[in-house]
C-alpha atoms as a PDB file:
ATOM      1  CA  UNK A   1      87.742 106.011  88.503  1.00  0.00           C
ATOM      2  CA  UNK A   2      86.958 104.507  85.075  1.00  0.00           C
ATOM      3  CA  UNK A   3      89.222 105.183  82.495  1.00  0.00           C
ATOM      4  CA  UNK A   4      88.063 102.181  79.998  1.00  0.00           C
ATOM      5  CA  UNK A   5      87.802 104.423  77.062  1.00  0.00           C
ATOM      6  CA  UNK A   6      89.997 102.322  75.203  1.00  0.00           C
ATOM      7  CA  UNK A   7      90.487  98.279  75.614  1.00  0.00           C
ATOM      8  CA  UNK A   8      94.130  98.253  76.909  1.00  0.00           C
ATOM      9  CA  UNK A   9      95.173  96.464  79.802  1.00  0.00           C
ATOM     10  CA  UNK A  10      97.204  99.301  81.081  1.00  0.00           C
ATOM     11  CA  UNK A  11      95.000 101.798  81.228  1.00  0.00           C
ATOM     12  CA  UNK A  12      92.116  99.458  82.412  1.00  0.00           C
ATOM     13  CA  UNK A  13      94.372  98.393  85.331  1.00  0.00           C
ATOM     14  CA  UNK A  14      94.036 101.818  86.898  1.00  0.00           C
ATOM     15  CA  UNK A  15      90.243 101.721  87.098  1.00  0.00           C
ATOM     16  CA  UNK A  16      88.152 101.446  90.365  1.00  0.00           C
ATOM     17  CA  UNK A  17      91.126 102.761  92.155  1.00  0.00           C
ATOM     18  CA  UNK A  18      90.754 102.058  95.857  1.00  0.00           C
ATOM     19  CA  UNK A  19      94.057 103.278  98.111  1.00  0.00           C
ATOM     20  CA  UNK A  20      92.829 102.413 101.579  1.00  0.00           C
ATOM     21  CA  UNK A  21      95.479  99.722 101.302  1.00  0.00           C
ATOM     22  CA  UNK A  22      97.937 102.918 101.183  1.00  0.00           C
ATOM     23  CA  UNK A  23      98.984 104.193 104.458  1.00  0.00           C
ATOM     24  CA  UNK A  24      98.542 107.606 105.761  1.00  0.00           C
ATOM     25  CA  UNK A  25     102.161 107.945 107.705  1.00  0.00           C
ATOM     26  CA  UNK A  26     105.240 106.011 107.998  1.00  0.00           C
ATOM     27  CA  UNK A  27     106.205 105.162 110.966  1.00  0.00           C
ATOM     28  CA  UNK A  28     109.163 104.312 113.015  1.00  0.00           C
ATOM     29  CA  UNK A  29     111.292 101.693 111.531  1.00  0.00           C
ATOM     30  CA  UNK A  30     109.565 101.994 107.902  1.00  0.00           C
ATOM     31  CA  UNK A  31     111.212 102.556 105.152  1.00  0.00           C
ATOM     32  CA  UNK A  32     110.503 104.482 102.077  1.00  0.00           C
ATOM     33  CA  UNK A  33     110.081 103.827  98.430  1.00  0.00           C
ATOM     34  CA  UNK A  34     110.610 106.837  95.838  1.00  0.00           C
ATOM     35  CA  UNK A  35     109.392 107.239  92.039  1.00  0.00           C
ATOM     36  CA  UNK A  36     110.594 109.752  89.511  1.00  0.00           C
ATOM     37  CA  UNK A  37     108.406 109.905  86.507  1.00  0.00           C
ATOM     38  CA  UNK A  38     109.523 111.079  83.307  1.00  0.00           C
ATOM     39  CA  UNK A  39     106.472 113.134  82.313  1.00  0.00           C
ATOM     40  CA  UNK A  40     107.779 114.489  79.319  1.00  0.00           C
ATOM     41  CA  UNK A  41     108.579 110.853  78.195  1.00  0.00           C
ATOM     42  CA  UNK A  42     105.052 109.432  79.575  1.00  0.00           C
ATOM     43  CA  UNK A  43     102.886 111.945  77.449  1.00  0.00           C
ATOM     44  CA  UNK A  44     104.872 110.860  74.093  1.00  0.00           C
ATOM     45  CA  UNK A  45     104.026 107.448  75.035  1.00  0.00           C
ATOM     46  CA  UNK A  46     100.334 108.314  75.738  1.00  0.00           C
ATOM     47  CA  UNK A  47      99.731 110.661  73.123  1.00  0.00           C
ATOM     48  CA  UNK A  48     101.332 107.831  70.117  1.00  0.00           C
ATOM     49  CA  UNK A  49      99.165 104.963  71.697  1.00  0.00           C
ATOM     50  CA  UNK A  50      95.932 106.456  72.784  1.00  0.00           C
ATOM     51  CA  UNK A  51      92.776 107.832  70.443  1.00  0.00           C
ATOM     52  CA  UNK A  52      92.527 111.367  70.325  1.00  0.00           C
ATOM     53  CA  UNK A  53      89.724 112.411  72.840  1.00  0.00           C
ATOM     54  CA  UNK A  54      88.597 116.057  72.607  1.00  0.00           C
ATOM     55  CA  UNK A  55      86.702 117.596  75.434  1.00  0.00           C
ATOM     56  CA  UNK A  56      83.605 120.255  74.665  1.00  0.00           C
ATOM     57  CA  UNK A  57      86.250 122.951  72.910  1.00  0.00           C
ATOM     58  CA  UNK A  58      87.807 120.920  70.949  1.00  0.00           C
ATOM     59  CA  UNK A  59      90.822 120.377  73.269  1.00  0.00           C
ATOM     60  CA  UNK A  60      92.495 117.211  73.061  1.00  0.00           C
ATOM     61  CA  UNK A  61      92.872 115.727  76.588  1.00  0.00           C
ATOM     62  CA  UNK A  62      93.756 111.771  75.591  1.00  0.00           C
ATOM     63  CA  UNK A  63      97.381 111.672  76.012  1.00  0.00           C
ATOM     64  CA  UNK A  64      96.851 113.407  79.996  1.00  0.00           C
ATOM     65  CA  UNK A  65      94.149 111.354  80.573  1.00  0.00           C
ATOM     66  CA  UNK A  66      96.338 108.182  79.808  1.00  0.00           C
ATOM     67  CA  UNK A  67      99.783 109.603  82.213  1.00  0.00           C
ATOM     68  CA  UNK A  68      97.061 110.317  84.949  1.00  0.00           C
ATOM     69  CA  UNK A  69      95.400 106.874  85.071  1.00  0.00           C
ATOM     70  CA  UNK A  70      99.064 105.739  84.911  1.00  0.00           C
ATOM     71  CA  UNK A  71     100.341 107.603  87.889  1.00  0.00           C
ATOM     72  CA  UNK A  72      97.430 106.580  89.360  1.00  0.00           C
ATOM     73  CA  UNK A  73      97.679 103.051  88.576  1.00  0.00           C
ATOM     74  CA  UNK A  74     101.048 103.580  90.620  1.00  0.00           C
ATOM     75  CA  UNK A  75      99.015 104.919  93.700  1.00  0.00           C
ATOM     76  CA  UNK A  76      96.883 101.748  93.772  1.00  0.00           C
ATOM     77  CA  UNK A  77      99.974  99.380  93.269  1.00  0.00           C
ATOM     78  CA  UNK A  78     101.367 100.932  96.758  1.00  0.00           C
ATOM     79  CA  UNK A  79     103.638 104.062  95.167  1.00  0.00           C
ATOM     80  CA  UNK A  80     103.218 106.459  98.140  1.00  0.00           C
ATOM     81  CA  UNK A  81     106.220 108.925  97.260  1.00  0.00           C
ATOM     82  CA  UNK A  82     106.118 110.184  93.481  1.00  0.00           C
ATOM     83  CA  UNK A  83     107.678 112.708  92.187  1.00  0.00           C
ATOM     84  CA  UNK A  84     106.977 114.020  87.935  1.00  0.00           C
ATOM     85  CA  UNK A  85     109.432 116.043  86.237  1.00  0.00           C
ATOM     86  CA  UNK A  86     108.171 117.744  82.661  1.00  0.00           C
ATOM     87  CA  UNK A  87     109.749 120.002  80.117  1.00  0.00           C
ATOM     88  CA  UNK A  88     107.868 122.949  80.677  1.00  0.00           C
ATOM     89  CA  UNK A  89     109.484 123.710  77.174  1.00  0.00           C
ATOM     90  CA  UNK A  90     111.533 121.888  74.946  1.00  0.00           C
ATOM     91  CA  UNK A  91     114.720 124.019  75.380  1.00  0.00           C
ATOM     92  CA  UNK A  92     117.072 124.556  78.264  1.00  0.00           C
ATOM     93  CA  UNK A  93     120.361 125.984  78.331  1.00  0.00           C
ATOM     94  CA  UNK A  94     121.915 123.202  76.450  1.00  0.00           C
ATOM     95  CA  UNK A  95     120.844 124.723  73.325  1.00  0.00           C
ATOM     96  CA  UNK A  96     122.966 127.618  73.972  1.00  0.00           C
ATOM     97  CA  UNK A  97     125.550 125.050  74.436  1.00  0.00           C
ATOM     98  CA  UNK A  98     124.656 122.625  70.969  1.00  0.00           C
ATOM     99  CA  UNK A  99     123.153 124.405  68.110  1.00  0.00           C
ATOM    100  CA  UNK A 100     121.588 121.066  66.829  1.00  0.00           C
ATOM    101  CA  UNK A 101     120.622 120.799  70.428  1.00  0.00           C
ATOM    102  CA  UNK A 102     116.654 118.710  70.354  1.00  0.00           C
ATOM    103  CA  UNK A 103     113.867 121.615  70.152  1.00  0.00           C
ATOM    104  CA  UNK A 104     110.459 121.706  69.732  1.00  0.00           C
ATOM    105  CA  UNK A 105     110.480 121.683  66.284  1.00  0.00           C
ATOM    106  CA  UNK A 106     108.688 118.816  64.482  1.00  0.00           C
ATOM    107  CA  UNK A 107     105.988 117.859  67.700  1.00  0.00           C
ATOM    108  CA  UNK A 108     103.036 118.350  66.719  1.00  0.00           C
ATOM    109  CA  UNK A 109     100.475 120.821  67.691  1.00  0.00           C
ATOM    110  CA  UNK A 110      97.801 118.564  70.194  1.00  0.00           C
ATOM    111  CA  UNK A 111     100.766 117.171  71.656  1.00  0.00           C
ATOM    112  CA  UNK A 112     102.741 120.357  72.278  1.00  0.00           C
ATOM    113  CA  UNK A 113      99.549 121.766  74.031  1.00  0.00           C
ATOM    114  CA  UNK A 114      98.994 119.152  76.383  1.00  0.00           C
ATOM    115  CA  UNK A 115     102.281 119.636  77.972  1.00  0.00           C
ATOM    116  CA  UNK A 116     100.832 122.503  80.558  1.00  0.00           C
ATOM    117  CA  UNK A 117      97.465 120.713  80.731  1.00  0.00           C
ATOM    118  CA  UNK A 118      99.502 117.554  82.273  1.00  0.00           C
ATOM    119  CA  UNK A 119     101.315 119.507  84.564  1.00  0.00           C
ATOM    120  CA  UNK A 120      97.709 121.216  85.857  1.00  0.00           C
ATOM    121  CA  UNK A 121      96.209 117.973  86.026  1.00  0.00           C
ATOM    122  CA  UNK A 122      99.033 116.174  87.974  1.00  0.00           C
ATOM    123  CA  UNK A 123      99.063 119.286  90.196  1.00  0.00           C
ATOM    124  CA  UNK A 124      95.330 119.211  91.275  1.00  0.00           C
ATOM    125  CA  UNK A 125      95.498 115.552  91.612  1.00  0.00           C
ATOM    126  CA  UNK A 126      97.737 116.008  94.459  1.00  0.00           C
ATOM    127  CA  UNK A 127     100.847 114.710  92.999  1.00  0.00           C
ATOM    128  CA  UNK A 128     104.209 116.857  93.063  1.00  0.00           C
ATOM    129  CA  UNK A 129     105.264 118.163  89.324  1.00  0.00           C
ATOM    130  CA  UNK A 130     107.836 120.205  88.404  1.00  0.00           C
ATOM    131  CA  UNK A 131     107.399 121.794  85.329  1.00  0.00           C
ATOM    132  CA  UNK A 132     111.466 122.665  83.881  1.00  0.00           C
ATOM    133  CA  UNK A 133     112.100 125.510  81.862  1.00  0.00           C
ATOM    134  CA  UNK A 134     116.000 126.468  82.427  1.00  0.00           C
ATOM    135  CA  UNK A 135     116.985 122.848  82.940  1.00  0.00           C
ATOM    136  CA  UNK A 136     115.535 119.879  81.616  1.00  0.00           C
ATOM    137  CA  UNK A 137     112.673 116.963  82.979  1.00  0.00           C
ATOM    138  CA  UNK A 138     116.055 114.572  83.118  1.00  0.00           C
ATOM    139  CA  UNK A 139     117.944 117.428  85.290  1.00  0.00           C
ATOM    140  CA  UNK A 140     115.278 117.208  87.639  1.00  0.00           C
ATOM    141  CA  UNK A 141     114.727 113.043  87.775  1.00  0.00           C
ATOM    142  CA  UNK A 142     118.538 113.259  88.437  1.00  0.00           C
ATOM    143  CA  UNK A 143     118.541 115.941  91.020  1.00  0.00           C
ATOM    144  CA  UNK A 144     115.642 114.465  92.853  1.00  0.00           C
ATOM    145  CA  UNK A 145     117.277 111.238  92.910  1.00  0.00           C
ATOM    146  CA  UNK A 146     120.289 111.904  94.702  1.00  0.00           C
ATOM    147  CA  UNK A 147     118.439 114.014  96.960  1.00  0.00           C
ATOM    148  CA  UNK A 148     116.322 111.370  97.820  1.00  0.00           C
ATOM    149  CA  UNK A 149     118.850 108.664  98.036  1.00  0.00           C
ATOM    150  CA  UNK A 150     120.444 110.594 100.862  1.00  0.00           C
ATOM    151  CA  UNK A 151     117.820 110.278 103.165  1.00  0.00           C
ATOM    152  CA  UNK A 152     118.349 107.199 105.235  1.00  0.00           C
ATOM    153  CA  UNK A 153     114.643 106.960 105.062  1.00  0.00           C
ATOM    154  CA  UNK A 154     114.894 105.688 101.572  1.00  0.00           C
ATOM    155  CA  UNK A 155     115.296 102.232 100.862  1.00  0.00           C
ATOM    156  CA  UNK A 156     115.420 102.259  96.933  1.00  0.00           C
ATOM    157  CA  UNK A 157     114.721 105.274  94.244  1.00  0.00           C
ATOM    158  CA  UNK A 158     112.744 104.333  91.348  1.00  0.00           C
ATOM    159  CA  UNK A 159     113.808 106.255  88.055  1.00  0.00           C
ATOM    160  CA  UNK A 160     110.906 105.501  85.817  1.00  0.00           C
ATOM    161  CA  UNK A 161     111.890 106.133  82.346  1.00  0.00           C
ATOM    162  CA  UNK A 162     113.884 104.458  79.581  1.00  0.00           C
ATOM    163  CA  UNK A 163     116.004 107.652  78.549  1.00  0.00           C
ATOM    164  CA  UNK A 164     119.816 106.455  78.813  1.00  0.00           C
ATOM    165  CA  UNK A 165     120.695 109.324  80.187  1.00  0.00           C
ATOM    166  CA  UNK A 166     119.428 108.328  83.615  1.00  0.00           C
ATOM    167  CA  UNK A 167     121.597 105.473  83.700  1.00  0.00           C
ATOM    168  CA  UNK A 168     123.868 108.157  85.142  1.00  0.00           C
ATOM    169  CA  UNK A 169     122.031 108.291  88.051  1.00  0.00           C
ATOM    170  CA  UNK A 170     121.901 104.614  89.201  1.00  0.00           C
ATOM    171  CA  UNK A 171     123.530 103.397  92.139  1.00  0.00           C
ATOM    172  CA  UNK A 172     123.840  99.970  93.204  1.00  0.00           C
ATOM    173  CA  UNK A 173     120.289  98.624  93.999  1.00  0.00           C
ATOM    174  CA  UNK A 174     119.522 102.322  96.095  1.00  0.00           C
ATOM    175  CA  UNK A 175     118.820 103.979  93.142  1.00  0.00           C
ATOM    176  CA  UNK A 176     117.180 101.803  89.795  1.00  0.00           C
ATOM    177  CA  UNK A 177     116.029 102.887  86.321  1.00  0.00           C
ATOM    178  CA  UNK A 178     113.087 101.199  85.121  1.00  0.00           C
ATOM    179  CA  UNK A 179     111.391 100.927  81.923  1.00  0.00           C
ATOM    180  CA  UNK A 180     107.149 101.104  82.454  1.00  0.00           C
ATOM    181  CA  UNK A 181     106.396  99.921  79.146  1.00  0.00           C
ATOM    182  CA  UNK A 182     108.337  96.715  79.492  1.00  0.00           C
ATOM    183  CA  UNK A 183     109.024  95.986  82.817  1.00  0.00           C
ATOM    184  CA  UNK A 184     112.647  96.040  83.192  1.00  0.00           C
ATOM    185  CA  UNK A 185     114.334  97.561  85.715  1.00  0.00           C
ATOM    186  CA  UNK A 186     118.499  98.079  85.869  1.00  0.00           C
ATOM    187  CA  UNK A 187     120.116  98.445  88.571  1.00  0.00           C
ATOM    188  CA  UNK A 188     123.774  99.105  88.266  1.00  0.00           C
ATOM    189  CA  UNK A 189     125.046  95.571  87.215  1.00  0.00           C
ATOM    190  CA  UNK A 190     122.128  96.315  84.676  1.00  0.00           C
ATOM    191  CA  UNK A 191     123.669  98.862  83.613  1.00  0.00           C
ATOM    192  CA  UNK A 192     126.653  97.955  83.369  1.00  0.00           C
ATOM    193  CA  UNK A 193     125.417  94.672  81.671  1.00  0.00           C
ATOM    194  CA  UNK A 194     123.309  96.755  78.931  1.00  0.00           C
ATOM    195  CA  UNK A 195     125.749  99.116  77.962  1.00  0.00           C
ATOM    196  CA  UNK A 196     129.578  97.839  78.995  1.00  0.00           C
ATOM    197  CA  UNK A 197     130.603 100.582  80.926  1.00  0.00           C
ATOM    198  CA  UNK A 198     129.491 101.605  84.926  1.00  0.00           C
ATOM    199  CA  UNK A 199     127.029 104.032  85.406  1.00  0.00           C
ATOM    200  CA  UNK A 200     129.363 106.741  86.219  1.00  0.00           C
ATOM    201  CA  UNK A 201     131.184 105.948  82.261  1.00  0.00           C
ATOM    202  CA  UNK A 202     127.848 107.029  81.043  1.00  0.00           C
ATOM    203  CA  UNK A 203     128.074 110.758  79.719  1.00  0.00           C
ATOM    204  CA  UNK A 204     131.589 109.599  78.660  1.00  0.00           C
ATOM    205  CA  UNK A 205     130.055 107.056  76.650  1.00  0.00           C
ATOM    206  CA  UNK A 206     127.222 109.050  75.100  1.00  0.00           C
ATOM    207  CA  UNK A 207     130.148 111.568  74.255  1.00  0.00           C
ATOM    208  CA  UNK A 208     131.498 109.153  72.097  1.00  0.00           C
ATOM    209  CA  UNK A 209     128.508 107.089  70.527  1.00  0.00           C
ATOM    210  CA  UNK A 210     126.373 110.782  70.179  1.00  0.00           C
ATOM    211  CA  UNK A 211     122.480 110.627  71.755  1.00  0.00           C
ATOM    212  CA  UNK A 212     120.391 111.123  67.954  1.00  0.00           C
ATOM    213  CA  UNK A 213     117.476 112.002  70.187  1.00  0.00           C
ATOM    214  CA  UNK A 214     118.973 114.821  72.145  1.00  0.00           C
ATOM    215  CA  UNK A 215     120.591 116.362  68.689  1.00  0.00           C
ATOM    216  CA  UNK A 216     124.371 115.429  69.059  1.00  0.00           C
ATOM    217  CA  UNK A 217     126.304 113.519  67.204  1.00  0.00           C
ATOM    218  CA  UNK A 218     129.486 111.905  68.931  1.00  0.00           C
ATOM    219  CA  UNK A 219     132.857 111.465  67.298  1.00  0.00           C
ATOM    220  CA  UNK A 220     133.053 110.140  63.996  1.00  0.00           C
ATOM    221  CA  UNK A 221     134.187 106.189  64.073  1.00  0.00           C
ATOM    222  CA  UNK A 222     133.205 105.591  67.823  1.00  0.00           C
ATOM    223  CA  UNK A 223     130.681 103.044  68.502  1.00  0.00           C
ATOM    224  CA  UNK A 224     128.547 101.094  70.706  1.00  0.00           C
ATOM    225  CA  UNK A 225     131.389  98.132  70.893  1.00  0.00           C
ATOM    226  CA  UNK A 226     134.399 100.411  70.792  1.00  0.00           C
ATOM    227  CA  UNK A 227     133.353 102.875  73.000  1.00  0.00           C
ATOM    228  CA  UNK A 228     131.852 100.723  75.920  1.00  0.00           C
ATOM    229  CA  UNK A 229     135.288  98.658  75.175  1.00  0.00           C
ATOM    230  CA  UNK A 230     137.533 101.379  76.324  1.00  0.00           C
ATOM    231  CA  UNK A 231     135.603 103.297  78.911  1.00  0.00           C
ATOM    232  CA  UNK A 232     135.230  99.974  80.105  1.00  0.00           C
ATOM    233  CA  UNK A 233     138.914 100.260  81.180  1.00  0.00           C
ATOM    234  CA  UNK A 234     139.701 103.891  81.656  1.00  0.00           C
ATOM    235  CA  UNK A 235     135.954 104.915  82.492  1.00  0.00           C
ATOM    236  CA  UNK A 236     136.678 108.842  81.987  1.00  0.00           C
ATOM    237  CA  UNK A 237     137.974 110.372  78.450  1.00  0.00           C
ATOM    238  CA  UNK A 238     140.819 112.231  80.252  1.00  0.00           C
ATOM    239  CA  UNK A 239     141.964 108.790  81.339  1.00  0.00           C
ATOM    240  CA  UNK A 240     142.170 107.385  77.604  1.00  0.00           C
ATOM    241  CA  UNK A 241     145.824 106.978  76.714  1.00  0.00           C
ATOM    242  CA  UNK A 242     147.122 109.425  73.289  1.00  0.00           C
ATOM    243  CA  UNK A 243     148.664 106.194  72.106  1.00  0.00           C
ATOM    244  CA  UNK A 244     146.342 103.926  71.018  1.00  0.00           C
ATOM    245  CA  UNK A 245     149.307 101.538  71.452  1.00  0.00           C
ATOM    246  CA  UNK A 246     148.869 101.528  75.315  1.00  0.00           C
ATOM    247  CA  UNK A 247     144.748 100.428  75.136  1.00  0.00           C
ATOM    248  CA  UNK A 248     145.115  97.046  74.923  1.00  0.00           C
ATOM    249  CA  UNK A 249     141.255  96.520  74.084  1.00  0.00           C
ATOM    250  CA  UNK A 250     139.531  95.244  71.685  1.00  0.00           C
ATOM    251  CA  UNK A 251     138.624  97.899  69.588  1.00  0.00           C
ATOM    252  CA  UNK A 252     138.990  97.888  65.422  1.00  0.00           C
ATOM    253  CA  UNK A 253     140.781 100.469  64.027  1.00  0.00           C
ATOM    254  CA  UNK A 254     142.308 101.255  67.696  1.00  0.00           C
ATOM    255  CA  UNK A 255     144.813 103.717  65.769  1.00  0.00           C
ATOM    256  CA  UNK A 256     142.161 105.862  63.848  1.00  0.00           C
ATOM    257  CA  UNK A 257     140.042 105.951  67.083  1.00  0.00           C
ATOM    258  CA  UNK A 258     143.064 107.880  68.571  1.00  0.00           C
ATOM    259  CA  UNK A 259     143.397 109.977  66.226  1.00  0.00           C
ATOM    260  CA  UNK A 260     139.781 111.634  66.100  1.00  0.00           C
ATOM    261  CA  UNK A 261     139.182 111.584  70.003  1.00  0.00           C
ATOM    262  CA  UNK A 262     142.033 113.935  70.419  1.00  0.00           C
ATOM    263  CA  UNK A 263     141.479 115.562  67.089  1.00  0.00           C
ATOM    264  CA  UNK A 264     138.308 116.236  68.243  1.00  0.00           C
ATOM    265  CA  UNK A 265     139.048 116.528  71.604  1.00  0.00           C
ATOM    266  CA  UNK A 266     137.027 120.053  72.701  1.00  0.00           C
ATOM    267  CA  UNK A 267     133.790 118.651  71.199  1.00  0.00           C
ATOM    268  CA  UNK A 268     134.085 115.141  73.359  1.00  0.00           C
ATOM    269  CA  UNK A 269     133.979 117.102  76.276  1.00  0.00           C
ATOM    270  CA  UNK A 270     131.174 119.529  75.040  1.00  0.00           C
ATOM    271  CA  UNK A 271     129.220 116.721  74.425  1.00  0.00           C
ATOM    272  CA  UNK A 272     129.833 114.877  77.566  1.00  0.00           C
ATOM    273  CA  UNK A 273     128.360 118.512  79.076  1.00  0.00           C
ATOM    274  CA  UNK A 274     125.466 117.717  77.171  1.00  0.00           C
ATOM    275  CA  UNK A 275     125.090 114.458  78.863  1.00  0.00           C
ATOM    276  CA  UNK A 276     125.909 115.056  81.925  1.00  0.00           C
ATOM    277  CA  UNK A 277     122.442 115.589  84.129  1.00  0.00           C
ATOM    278  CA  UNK A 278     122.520 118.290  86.664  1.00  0.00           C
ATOM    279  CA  UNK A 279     121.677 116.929  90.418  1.00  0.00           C
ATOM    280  CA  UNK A 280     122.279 120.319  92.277  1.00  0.00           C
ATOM    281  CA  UNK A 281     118.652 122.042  91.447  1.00  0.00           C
ATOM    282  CA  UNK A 282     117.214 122.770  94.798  1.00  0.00           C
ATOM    283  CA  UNK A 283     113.843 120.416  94.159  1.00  0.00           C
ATOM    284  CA  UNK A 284     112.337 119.408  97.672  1.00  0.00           C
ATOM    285  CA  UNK A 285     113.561 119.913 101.215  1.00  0.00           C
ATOM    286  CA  UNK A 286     112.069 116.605 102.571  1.00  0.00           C
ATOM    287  CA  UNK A 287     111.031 113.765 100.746  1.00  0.00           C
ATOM    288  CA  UNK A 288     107.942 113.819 102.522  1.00  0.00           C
ATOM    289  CA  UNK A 289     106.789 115.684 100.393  1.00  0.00           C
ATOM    290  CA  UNK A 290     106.283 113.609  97.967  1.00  0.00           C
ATOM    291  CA  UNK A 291     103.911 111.944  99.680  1.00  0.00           C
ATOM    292  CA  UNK A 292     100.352 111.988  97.985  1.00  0.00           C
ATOM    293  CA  UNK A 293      98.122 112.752 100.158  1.00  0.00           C
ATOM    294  CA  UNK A 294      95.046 113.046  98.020  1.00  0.00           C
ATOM    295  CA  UNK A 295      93.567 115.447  95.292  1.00  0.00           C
ATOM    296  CA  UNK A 296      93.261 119.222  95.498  1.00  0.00           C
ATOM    297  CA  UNK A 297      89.848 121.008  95.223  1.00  0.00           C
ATOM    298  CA  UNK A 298      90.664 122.028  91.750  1.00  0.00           C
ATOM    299  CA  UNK A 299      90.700 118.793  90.328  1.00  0.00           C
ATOM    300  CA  UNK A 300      86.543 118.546  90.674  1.00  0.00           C
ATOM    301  CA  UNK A 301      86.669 121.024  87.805  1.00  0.00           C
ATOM    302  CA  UNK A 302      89.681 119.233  85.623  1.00  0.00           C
ATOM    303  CA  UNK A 303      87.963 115.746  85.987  1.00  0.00           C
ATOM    304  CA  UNK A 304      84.778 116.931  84.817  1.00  0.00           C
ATOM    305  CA  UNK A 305      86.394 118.227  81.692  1.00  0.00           C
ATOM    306  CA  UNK A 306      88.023 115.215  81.206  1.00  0.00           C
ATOM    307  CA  UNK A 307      84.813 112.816  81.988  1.00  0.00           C
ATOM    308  CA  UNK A 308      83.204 115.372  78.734  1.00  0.00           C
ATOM    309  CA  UNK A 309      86.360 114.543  76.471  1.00  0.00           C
ATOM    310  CA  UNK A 310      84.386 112.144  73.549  1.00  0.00           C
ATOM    311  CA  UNK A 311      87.396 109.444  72.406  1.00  0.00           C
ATOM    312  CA  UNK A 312      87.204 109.254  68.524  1.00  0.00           C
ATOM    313  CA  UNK A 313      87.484 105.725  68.008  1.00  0.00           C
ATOM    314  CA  UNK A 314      84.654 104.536  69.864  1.00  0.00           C
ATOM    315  CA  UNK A 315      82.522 107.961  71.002  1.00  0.00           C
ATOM    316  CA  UNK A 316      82.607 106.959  74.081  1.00  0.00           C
ATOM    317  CA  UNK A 317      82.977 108.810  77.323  1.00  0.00           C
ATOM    318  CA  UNK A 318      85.523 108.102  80.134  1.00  0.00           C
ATOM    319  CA  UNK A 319      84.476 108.812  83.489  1.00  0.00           C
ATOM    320  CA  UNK A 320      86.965 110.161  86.238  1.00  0.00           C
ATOM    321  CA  UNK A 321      86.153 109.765  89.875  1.00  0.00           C
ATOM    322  CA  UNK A 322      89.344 110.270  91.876  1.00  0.00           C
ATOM    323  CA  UNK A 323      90.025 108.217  94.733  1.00  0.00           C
ATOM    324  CA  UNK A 324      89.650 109.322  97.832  1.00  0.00           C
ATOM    325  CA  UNK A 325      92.539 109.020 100.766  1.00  0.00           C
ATOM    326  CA  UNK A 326      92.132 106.835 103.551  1.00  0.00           C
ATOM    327  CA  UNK A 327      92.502 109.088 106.734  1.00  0.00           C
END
């Protein structure tokens, strides 16, 4: 598989893909290794960072083409369990919730439409999607990870994507966060390290400070410092004292803080609904079944539309030739 259609290191890194060094069952005594991709998160990246390249109709397939020869990069590096969770659309029911809840307004067009393409493509390459439409692509990266984490199978859960919200989800070293693009990976002194509260403080904290990229704005006043200070020590809002007298944190303007928590008291907890990711969606039964286990038929058909896509900077043509599974 040659994906070389543009001179990065990270795409180039997934070429020639050979996964006979992957193998075919675990067996008694092994242990497991599980990665969540954000999907929605990985075709932003892609799309911002790649060429546009447009196969025969005019279809721009650059931003796909860059997640697959990611995921697949993954493959070659040893990932055998790998789970991608997309926004099938933009909304979920947390716009019913937050009318200046995020939307699809303002993506633009060639992005928008690759979202389905992705999911196809992921799909025929063997690899397990699923494509949210009720619930979001950070409900499902949360859901799968606890029900991962609860198979003693698993040694660790790999949350792959830089979204704070999924800083929620990390336990101990069982269950880490980690950020692709530049290598860091948090695990929950990480966490707790990055933002000054434990994992567990996190919707709490994003109640206060507000999440601009979700659409919500927190409370008035509340900070990075102030916030993380005071969750730091009471960890949940309903465990914040009324008077500000009793904190005994270091937090300016402790008094006025006070006063516009529990002034605005209903829309701190609406917005720690917003941030708090759902884990109950029924995803997978077993988490062998994340396993890849090679590429579907289909994908014959998908690769050679990709291998036609012409990249605009250069003209040139990618080729895709999928690896095949060692039996």
């Amino acid at each position: 598989m040659n994906i070389c259609s543009r001179p990065s290191a990270s795409l180039c890194s997934a070429a020639s893909i050979d996964l006979t060094s992957v193998p075919s069952q675990v067996g008694t005594g092994h242990t497991l290794k599980i990665h969540l991709i954000d999907g929605t998160y990985e075709l932003f990246r892609h799309y911002y960072a790649l060429p546009s390249a447009k196969d025969q109709d005019g279809f721009d397939v650059a931003a796909v083409r860059g997640v697959l020869a990611s995921v697949l990069g993954m493959i070659k590096n040893g990932a055998t369990h790998i789970g991608v969770a997309t926004d099938h659309v933009i909304e979920s029911f947390r716009n019913t919730l937050w009318p200046g809840y995020k939307t699809g307004e303002g993506i633009e067009p060639a992005l928008l439409a690759q979202f389905y393409f992705l999911e196809e493509v992921l799909s025929a390459a063997g690899i397990v999607v699923w494509p949210m439409v009720e619930f979001e692509a950070d409900d499902a990266l949360a859901a799968a990870a606890v029900t991962s984490a609860r198979d003693m199978r698993v040694e660790q859960v790999v949350i792959c994507t830089p979204d704070k919200d999924l800083s929620q989800c990390v336990q101990g070293t069982r269950i880490v966060q980690l950020n692709r693009r530049r290598r860091v990976v948090l695990d929950e002194f990480g966490v707790t390290s990055k933002f000054g509260v434990a994992p567990s403080s996190i919707p709490d904290y994003l109640a206060l400070v507000g999440d601009s990229a979700d659409g919500y704005p927190g409370l008035p006043g509340w900070g990075a410092k102030s916030s993380s200070a005071v969750l730091a020590k009471y960890a949940r809002l309903e465990l914040i004292p009324r008077d500000w007298r009793e904190w005994r944190v270091n937090a300016v303007n402790a008094s006025l803080l006070a006063s516009t928590l529990f002034r605005e008291w209903d829309r701190a907890l609406l917005f720690r609904k917003l941030a708090t990711l759902r884990t109950e969606i029924a995803l997978f039964d077993d988490v062998e079944q994340l396993r890849w286990r090679g590429p579907t038929p289909a994908f014959a058909i998908l690769g050679a539309r990709m291998d036609d896509a012409v990249t605009a900077e250069k003209q040139t043509r990618a080729r895709f030739h999928l690896p095949r599974r060692k039996q």
